[in-house]
Protein backbone atom coordinates (compact mmCIF):
# COMPACT_ATOMS: atom_id res chain seq x y z
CA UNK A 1 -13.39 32.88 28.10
CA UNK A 2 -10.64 34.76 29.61
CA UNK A 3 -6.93 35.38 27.80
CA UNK A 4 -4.46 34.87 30.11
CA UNK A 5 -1.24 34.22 27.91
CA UNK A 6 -2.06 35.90 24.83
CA UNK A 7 -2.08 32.92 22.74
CA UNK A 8 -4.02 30.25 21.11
CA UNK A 9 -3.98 26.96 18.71
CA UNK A 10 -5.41 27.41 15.56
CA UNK A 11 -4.22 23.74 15.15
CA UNK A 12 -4.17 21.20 17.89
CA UNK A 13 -5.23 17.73 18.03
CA UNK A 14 -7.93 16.10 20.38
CA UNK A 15 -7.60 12.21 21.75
CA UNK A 16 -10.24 9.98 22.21
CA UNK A 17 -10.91 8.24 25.03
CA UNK A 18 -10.59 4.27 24.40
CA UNK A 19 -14.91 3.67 25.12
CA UNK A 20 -16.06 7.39 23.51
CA UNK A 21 -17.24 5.40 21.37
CA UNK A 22 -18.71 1.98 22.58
CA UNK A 23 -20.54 4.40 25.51
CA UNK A 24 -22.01 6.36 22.77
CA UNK A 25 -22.94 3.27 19.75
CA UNK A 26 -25.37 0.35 20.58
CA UNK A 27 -23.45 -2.59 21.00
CA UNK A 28 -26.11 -4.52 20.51
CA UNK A 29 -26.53 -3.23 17.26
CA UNK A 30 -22.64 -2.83 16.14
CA UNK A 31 -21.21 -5.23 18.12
CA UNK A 32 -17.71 -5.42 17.42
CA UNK A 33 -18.00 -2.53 14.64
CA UNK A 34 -17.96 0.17 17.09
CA UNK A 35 -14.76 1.56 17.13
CA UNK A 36 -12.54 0.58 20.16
CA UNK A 37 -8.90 0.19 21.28
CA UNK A 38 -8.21 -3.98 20.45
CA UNK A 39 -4.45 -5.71 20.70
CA UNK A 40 -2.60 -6.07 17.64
CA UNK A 41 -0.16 -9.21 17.35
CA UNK A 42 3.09 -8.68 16.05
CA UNK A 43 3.34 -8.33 12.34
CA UNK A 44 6.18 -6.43 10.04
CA UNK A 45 3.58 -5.18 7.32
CA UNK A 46 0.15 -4.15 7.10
CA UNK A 47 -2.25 -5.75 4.74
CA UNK A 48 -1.75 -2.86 2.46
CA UNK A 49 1.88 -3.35 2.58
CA UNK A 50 3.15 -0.17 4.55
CA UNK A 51 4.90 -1.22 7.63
CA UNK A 52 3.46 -1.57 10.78
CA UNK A 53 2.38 1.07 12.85
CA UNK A 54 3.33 -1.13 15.98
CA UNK A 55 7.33 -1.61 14.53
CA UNK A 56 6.95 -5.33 13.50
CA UNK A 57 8.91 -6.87 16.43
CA UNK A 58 6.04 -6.46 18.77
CA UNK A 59 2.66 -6.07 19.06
CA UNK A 60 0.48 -3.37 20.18
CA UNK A 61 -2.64 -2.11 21.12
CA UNK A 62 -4.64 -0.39 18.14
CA UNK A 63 -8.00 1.63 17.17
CA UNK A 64 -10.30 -0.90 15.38
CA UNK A 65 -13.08 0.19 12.97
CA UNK A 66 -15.86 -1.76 11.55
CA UNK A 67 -14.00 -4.87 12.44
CA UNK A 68 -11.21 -4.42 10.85
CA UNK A 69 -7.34 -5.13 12.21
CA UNK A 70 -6.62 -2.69 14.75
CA UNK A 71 -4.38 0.66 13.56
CA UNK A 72 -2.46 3.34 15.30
CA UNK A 73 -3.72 3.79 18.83
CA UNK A 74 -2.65 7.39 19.56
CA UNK A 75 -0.50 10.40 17.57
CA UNK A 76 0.97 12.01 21.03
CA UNK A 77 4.62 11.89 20.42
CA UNK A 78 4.94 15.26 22.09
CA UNK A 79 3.45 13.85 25.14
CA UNK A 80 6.21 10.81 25.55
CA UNK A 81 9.00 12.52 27.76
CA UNK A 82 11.73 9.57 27.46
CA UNK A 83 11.37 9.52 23.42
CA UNK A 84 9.73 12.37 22.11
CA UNK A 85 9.36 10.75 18.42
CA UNK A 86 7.44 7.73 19.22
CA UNK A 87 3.64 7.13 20.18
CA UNK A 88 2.60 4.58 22.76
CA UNK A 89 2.18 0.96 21.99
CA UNK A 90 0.18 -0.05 25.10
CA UNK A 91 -3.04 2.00 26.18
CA UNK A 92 -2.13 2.08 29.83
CA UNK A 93 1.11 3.90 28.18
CA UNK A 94 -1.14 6.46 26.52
CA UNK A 95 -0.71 9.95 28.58
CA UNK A 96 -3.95 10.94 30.43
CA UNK A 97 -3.20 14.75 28.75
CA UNK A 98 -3.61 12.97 25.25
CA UNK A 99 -7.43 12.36 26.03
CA UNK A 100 -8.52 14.08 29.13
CA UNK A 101 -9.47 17.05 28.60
CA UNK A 102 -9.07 18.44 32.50
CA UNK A 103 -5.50 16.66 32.36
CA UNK A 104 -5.09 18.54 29.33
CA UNK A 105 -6.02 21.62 30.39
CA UNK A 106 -2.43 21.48 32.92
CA UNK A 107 -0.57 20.98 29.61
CA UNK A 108 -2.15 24.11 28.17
CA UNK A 109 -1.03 25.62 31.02
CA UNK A 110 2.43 24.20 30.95
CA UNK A 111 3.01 25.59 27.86
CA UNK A 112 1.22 28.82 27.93
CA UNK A 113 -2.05 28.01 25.32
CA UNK A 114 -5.01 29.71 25.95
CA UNK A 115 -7.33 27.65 23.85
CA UNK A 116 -7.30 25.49 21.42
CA UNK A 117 -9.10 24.48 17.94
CA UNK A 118 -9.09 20.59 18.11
CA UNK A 119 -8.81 18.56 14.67
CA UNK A 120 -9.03 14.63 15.02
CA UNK A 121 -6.49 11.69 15.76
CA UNK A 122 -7.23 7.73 15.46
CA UNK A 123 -9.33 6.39 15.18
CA UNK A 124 -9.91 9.44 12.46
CA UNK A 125 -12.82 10.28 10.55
CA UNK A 126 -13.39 8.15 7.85
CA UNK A 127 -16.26 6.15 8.79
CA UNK A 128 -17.80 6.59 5.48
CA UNK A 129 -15.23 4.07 3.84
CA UNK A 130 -17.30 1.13 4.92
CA UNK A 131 -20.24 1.82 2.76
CA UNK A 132 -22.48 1.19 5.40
CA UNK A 133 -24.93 4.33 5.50
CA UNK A 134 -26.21 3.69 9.07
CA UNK A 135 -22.82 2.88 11.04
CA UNK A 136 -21.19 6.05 9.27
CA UNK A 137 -23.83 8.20 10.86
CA UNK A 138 -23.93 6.71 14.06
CA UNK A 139 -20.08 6.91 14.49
CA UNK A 140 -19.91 10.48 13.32
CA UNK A 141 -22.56 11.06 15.49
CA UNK A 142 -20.58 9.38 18.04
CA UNK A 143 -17.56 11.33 17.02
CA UNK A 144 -19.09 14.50 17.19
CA UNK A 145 -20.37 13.97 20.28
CA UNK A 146 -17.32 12.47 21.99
CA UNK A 147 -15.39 16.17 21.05
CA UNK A 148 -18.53 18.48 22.04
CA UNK A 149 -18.12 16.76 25.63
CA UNK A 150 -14.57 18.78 25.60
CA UNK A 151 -16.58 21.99 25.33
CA UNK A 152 -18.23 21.19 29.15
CA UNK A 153 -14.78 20.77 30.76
CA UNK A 154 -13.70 24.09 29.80
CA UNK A 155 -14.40 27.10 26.85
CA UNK A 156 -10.69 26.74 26.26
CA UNK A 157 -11.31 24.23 23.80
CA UNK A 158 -12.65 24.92 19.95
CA UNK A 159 -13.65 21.15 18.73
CA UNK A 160 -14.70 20.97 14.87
CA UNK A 161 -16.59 18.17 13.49
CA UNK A 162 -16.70 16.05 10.75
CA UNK A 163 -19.43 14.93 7.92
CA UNK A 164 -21.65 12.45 7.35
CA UNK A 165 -20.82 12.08 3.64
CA UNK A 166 -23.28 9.00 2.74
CA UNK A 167 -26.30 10.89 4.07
CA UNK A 168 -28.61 12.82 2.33
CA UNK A 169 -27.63 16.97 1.74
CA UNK A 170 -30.51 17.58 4.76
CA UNK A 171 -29.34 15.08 6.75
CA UNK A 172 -25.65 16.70 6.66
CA UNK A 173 -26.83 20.11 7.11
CA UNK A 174 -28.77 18.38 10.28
CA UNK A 175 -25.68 17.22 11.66
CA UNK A 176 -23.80 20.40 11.35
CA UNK A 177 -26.47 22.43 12.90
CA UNK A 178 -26.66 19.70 15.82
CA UNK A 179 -22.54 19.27 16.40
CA UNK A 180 -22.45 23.72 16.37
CA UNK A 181 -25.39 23.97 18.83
CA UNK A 182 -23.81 21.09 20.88
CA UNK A 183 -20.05 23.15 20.90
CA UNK A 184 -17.96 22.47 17.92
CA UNK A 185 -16.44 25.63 16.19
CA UNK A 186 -16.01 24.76 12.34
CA UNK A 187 -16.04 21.57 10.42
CA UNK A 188 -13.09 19.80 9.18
CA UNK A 189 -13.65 19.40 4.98
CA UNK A 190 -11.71 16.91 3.20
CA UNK A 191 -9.82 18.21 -0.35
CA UNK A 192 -11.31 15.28 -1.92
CA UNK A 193 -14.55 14.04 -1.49
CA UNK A 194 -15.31 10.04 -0.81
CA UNK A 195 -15.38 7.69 -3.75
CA UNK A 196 -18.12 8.34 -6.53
CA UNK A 197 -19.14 11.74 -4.99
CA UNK A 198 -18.81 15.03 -7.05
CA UNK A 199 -15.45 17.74 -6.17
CA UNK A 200 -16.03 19.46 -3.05
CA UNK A 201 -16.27 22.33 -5.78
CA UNK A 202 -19.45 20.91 -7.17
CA UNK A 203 -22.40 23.08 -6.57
CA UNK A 204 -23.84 19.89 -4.88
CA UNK A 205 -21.65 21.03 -2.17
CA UNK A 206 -23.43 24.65 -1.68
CA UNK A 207 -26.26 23.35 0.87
CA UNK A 208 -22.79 22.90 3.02
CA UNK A 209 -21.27 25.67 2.45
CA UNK A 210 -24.83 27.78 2.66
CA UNK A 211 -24.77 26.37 6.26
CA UNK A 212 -21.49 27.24 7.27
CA UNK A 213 -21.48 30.87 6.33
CA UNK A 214 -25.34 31.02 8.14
CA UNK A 215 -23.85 29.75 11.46
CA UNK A 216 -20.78 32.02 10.88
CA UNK A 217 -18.36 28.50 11.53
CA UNK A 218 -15.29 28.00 9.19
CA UNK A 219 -14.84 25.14 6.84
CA UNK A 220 -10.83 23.84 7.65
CA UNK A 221 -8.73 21.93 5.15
CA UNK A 222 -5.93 20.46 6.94
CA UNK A 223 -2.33 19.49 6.38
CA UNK A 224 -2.50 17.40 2.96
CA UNK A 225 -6.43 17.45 3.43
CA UNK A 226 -6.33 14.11 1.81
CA UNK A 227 -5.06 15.09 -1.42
CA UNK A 228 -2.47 12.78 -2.19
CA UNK A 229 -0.08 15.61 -3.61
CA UNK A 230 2.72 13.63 -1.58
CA UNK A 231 2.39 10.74 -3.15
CA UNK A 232 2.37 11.54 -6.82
CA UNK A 233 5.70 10.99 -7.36
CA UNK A 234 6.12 6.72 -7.17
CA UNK A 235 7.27 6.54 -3.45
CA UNK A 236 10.61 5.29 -2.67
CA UNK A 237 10.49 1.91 -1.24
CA UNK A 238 14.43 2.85 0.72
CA UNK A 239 11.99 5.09 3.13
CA UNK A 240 11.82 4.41 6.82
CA UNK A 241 8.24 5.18 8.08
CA UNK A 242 9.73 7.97 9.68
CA UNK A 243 11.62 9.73 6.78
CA UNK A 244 8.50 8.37 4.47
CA UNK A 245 5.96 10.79 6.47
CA UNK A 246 8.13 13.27 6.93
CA UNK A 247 8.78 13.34 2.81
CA UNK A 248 4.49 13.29 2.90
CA UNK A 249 3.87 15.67 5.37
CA UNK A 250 6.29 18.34 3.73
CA UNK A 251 4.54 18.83 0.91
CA UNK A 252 1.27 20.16 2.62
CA UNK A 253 2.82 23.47 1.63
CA UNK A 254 0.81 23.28 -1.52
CA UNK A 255 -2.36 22.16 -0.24
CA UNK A 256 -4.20 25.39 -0.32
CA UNK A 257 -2.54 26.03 -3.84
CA UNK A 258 -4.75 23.32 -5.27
CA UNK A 259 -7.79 24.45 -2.85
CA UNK A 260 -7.89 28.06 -3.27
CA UNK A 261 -7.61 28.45 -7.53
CA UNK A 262 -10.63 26.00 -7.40
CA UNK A 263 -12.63 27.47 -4.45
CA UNK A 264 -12.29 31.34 -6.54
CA UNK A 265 -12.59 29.75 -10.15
CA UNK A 266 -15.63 27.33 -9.92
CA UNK A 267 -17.73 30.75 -8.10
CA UNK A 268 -17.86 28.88 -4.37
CA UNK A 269 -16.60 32.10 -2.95
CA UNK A 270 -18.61 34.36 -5.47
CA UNK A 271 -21.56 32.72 -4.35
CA UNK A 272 -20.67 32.23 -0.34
CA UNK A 273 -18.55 35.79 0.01
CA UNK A 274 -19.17 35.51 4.05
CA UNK A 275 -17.75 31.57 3.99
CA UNK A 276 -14.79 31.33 6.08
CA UNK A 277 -12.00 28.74 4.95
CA UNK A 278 -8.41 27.79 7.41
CA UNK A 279 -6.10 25.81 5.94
CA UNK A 280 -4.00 24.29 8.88
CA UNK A 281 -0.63 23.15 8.90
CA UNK A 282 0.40 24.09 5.51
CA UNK A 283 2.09 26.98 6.45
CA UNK A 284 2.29 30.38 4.97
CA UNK A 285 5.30 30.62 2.82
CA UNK A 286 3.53 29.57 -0.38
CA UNK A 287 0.47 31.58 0.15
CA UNK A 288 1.73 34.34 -2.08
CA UNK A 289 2.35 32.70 -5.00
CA UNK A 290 -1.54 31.82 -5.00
CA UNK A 291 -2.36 35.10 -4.97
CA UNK A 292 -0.02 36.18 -7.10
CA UNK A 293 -0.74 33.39 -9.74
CA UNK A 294 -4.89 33.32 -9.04
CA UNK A 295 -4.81 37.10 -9.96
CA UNK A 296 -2.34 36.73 -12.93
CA UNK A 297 -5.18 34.20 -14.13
CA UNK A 298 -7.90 36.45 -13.63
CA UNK A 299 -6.43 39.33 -15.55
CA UNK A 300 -4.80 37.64 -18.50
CA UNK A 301 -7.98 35.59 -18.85
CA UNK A 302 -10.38 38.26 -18.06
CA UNK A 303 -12.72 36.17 -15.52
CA UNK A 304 -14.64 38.57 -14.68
CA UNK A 305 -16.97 38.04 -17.88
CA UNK A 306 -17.47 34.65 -16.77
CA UNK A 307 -18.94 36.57 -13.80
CA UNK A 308 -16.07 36.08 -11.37
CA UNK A 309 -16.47 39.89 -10.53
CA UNK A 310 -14.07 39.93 -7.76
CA UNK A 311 -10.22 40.07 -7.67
CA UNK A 312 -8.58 36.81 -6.01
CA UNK A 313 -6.31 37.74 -3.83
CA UNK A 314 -8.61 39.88 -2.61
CA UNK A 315 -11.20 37.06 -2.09
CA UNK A 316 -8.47 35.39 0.04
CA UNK A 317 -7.94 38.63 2.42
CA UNK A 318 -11.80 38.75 2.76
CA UNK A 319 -12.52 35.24 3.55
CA UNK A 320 -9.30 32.43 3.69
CA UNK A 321 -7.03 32.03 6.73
CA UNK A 322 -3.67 30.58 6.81
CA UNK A 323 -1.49 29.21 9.83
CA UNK A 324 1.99 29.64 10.81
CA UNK A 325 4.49 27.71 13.61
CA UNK A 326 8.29 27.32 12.68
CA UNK A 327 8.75 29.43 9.56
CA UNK A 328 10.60 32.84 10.96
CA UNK A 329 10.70 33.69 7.36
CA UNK A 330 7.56 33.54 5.90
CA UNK A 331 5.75 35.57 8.41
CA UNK A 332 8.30 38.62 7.34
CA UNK A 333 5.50 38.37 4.42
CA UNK A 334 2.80 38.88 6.48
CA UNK A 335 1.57 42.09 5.37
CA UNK A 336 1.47 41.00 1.90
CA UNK A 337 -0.77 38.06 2.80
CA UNK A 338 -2.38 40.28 5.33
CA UNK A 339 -1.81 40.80 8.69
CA UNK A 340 -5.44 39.85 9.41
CA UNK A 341 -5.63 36.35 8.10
CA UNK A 342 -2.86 34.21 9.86
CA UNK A 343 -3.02 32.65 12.96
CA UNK A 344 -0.52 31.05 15.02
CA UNK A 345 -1.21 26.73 15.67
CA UNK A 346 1.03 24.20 17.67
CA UNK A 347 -0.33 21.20 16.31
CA UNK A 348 -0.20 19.58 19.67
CA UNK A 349 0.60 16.83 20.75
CA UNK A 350 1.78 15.58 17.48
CA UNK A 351 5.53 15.65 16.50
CA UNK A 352 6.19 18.91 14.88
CA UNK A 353 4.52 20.42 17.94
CA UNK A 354 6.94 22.42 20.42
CA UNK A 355 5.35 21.91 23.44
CA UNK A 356 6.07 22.40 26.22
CA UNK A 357 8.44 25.32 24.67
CA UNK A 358 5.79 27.11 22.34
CA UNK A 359 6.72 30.52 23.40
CA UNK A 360 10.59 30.04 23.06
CA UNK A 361 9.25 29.83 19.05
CA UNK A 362 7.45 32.46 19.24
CA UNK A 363 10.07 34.63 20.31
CA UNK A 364 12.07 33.67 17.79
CA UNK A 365 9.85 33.57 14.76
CA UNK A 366 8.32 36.64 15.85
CA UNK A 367 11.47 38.45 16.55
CA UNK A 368 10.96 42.40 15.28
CA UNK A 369 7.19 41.64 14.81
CA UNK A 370 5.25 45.24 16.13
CA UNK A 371 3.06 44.38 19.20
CA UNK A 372 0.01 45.01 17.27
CA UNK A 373 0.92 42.32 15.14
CA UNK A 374 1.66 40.40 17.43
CA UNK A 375 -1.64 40.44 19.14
CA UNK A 376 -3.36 39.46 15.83
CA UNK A 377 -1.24 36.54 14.91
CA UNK A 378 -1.14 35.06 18.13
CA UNK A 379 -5.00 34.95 19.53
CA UNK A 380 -7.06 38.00 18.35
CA UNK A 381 -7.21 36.60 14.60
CA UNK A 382 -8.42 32.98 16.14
CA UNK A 383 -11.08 35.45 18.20
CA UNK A 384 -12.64 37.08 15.55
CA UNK A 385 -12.46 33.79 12.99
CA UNK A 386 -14.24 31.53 15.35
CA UNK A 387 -16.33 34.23 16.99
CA UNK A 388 -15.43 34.07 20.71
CA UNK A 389 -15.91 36.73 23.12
CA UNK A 390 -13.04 36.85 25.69
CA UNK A 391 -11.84 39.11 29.24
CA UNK A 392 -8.09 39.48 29.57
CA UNK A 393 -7.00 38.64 32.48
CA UNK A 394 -5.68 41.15 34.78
């Protein structure tokens, strides 16, 4: 791969095509199951109550699952030119760059990315809700599949996969060894594990995480990573659907506060010291109050005789990666989380990305940043985490 800007996406977000999946499942063995883009009539509420993802005064075209009512068809609000904080209704409204990935390649370009780390957008990832052991395999399989394919357009892009969570430990490891070999980069872990399964903290979990550090891929917790830390508080029913995910989405700042006590304390990282962990889109500014807190806990509780030999924060310097976009002041802490573990993400195409003016807030959150940070937090970090070997370009 060669650099050519001097900066890449720890944090983007890959579309699917609307028949990655029905070219990749039998139909004549999921029928309507497989997911696929289906219309939507018009309806104020979903069944769940929340409103509708379509507005309520008109319908829209939606991802559906397993047969049930189509959802949102595509998160690409950065991709809508006349109104930059809306997604499309209508597929044939759906931006070519959102799911292309040679039309998406020009926006990289457009906006001065180098590569990319791609996490998912609808239909999602949670094909193990159904219950249904087979379709959640074949799906993910599907899934996984449908992102590898980005890899053999271009080397720009760094897909990451997701589980199978009702198979068998073997069968997992199977599917992580088959999605890496096939192209993906890392998998994307959820905080909390599916319904009746142990904490992703249980040793259960270490045939995973035994993987991961053999392949030398990171494990990624992203934004809320399903924790429902937003939602603790009873939600205000006054709440647009706009000002309701934007009081959600702000509180992924303490995502890897709840992640990284329990990775240190239950031994994960004792156990895995060469296991990578990112924690996208939660920032950096509350990153040192974990590691001021986790080692406060250590000492006053003297952890080490429970065999937790190592210091905490100095776990997270060896091993845990944080990403940054929009806060100018928390990366004037850099050095205290270290300069080596924080990479730069534009969580393209969603709403909060800056696209196509990503360098513009660069400059500005990196204004008096040294060159040689620079280089680190903007693409050589993301080099050595996901193990790429690059030329840059003359």
């Amino acid at each position: 791969m060669e650099i050519k800007f001097g900066l890449i996406s720890a944090d983007s977000h890959a579309g699917f095509d609307r028949d990655d999946f029905t070219s990749r499942m039998s139909a004549s063995k999921w029928g309507d199951k497989i997911p696929h883009v289906a219309y939507a009539p018009p309806r104020e509420r979903d069944a769940d109550g929340a409103p509708s993802p379509f507005g309520g005064h008109e319908g829209g075209d939606g991802w559906t699952v397993y047969g049930r009512p189509p959802a949102a068809l595509a998160n690409c609000p950065a991709l809508m030119p006349k109104n930059p904080v809306v997604s499309p209704r209508r597929w044939e409204d759906v931006p070519r760059g959102y799911y292309d990935p040679a039309e998406r390649l020009k926006r990289l370009d457009e906006d001065g990315v180098d590569a990319e780390v791609l996490f998912p957008n609808p239909p999602g990832n949670t094909f193990h809700s159904f219950g249904d052991v087979e379709f959640e395999l074949d799906a993910v399989r599907a899934y996984n599949d449908a992102l590898a394919a980005w890899t053999q357009v271009s080397d720009r892009y760094w897909p990451l996969m997701t589980l199978p969570w009702l198979q068998d430990l073997p069968g997992m490891v199977q599917e992580i060894e088959r999605s890496v070999a096939a192209g993906h980069r890392g998998i994307n872990m959820p905080g909390e594990t599916p319904r009746g399964l142990p904490p992703v903290f249980d040793p259960r979990w270490d045939p995973i995480w035994d993987a991961c550090q053999q392949l030398g891929i990171p494990v990624h917790f992203h934004g809320s990573a399903g924790i429902s830390a937003g939602l603790a508080l009873k939600q205000w029913a006054g709440y647009t659907r706009r000002q309701g995910h934007s009081a959600f989405t702000s509180t992924s700042a303490v995502t890897p506060a709840q992640i990284i006590p329990n990775l240190i304390f239950s031994g994960v990282t004792e156990r895995f010291p060469d296991l990578k962990v990112v924690f996208a889109e939660a920032g950096i500014g509350g990153i040192n109050y974990v590691l001021a807190a986790c080692d406060y806990e250590w000492e006053k509780r003297r952890l080490w005789e429970d065999g937790l030999t190592v210091r905490p924060s100095d776990t997270v310097r060896r091993q845990m990666f944080v990403n940054f976009w929009f806060e100018d002041e928390g990366i004037k802490l850099r050095h205290e989380i270290g300069i080596d573990n924080i990479m730069w993400e534009s969580d393209f195409p969603h709403i909060t990305a800056y696209y196509p003016d990503s360098w513009k807030a660069v400059e500005r959150v990196l204004e008096g940043v040294s060159e040689a940070d620079r280089a680190k937090l903007l693409y050589e970090n993301a080099l050595r985490v996901y193990g790429v070997k690059v030329t840059v370009a003359a």
